[in-house]
Protein backbone atom coordinates (compact mmCIF):
# COMPACT_ATOMS: atom_id res chain seq x y z
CA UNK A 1 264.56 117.07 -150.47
CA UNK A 2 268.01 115.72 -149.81
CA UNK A 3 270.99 117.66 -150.85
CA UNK A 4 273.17 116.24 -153.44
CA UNK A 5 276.27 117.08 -151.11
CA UNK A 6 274.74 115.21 -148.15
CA UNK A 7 274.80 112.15 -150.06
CA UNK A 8 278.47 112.46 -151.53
CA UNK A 9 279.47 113.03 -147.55
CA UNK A 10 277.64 109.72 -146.44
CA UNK A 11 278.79 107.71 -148.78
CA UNK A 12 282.28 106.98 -147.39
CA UNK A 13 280.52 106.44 -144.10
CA UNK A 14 278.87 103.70 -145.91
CA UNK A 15 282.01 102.06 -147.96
CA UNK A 16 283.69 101.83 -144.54
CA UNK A 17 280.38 100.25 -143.07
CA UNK A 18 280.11 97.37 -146.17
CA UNK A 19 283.59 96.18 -145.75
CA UNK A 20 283.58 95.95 -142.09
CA UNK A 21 280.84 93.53 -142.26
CA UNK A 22 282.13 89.70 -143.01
CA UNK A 23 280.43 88.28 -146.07
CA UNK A 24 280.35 84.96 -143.27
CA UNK A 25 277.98 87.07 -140.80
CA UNK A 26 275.89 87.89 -144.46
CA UNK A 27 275.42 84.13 -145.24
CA UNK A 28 274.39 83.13 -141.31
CA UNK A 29 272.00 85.71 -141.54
CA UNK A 30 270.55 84.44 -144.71
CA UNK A 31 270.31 80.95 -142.59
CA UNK A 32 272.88 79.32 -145.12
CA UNK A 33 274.42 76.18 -143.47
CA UNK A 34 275.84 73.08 -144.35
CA UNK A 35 273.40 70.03 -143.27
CA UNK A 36 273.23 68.70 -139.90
CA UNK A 37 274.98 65.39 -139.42
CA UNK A 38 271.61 64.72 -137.25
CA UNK A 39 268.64 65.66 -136.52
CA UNK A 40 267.50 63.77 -133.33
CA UNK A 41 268.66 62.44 -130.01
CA UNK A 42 266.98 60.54 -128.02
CA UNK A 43 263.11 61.41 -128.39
CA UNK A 44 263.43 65.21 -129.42
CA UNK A 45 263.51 66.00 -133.09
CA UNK A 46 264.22 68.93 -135.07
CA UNK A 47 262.59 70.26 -138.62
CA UNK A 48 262.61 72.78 -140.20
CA UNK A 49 264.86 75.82 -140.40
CA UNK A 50 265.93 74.30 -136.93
CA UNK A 51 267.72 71.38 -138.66
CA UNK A 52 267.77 72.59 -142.48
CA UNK A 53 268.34 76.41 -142.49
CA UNK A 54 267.49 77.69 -146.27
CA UNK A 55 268.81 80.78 -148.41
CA UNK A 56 265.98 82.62 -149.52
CA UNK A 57 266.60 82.00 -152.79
CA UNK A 58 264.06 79.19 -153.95
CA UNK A 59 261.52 79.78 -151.63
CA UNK A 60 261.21 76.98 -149.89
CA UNK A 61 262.08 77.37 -146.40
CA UNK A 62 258.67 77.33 -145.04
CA UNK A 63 257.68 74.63 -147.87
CA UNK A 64 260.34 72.22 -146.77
CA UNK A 65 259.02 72.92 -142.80
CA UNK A 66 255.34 71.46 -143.87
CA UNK A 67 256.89 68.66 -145.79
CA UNK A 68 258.87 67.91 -142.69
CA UNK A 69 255.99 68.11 -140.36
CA UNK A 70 253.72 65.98 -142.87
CA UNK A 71 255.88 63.12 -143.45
CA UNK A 72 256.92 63.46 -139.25
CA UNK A 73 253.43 62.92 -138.80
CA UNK A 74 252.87 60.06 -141.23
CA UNK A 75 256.14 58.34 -139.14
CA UNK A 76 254.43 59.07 -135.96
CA UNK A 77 250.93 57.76 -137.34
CA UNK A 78 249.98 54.64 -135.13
CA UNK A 79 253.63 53.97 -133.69
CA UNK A 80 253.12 52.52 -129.95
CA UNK A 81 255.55 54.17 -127.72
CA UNK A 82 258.60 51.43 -127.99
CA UNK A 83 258.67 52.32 -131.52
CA UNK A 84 258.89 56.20 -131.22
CA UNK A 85 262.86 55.92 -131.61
CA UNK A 86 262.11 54.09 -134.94
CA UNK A 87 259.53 56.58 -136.61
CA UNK A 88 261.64 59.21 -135.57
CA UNK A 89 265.02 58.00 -137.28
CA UNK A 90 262.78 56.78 -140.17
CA UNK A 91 261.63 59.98 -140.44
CA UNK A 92 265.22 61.83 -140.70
CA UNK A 93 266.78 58.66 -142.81
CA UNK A 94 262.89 60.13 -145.49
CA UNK A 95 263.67 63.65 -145.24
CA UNK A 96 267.72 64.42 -144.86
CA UNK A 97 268.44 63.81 -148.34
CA UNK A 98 265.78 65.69 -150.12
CA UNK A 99 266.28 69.03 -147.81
CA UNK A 100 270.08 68.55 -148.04
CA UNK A 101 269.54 69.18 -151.65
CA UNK A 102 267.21 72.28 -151.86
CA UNK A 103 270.01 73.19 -149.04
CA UNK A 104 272.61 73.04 -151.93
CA UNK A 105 270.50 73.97 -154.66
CA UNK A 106 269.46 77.42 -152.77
CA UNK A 107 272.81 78.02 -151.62
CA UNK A 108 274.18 78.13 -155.04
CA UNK A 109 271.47 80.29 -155.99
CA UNK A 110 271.56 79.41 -159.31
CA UNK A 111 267.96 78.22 -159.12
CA UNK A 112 265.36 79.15 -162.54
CA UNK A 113 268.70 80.65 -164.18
CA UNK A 114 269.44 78.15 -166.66
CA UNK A 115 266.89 75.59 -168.04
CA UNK A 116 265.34 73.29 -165.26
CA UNK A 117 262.84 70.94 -164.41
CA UNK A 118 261.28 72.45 -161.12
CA UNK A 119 258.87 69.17 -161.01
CA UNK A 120 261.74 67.67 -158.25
CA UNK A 121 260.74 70.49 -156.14
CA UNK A 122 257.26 71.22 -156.47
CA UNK A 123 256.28 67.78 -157.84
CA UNK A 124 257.06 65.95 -154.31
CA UNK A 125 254.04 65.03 -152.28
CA UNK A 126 254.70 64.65 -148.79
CA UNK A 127 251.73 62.97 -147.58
CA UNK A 128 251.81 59.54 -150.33
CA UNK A 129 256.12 60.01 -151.17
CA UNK A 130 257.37 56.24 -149.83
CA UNK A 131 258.90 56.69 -146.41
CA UNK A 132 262.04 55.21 -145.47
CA UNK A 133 262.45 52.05 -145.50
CA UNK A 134 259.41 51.03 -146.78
CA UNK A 135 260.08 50.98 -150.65
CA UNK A 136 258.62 52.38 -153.78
């Protein structure tokens, strides 16, 4: 059993320990970032956390990296190799504004608070959503 006094002696230890750490190091950690301007050069392409780094806070950080592998692959599907560059932009231009906003939405973490229709989130089907360019 811990002594009473013990804990009254650590606390200070631990006041001076909080505000020493920058609430800015707390939010990198959490993987809170503003949206990449881009997500590809050249041939190489990011998804995921690697290009959309989510707060915690709605879940959907591993969601988001399936839906971002899914449509990816539906870009990819059938593309000959001089039209790579294409599916790959096509594939950024599908995806970029849909993470941007869980990016905001989870950052805010204001998500479920107030009354909300969660069917933008988990209504979106990443295998038959139109791609790109290609219409509704």
């Amino acid at each position: 059993m811990v002594e009473a006094g013990r804990l009254r002696d650590a606390k200070p230890l631990h006041d001076r320990k909080a505000r020493a750490v920058d609430e800015r190091e707390i939010l990198v950690a959490m993987g809170r970032a503003d949206p990449l301007p881009t997500w590809r050069d050249r041939r190489v392409v990011l998804l995921g956390d690697a290009c959309h780094p989510m707060t915690p806070y709605m879940a959907q950080g591993a969601a988001s990296a399936l839906e971002d592998a899914a449509v990816l692959a539906r870009c990819l599907a059938a593309v000959r190799s001089d039209g790579i560059d294409a599916a790959l932009a096509r594939y950024e231009a599908t995806r970029k504004p849909r993470t941007s906003d869980i990016q905001g939405a989870s950052s805010q973490n204001t998500w479920m608070r107030y009354a909300t229709d969660p069917g933008w989130v988990y209504g979106y089907d990443a295998w038959t959503e139109p791609l790109a360019g290609q219409g509704g």
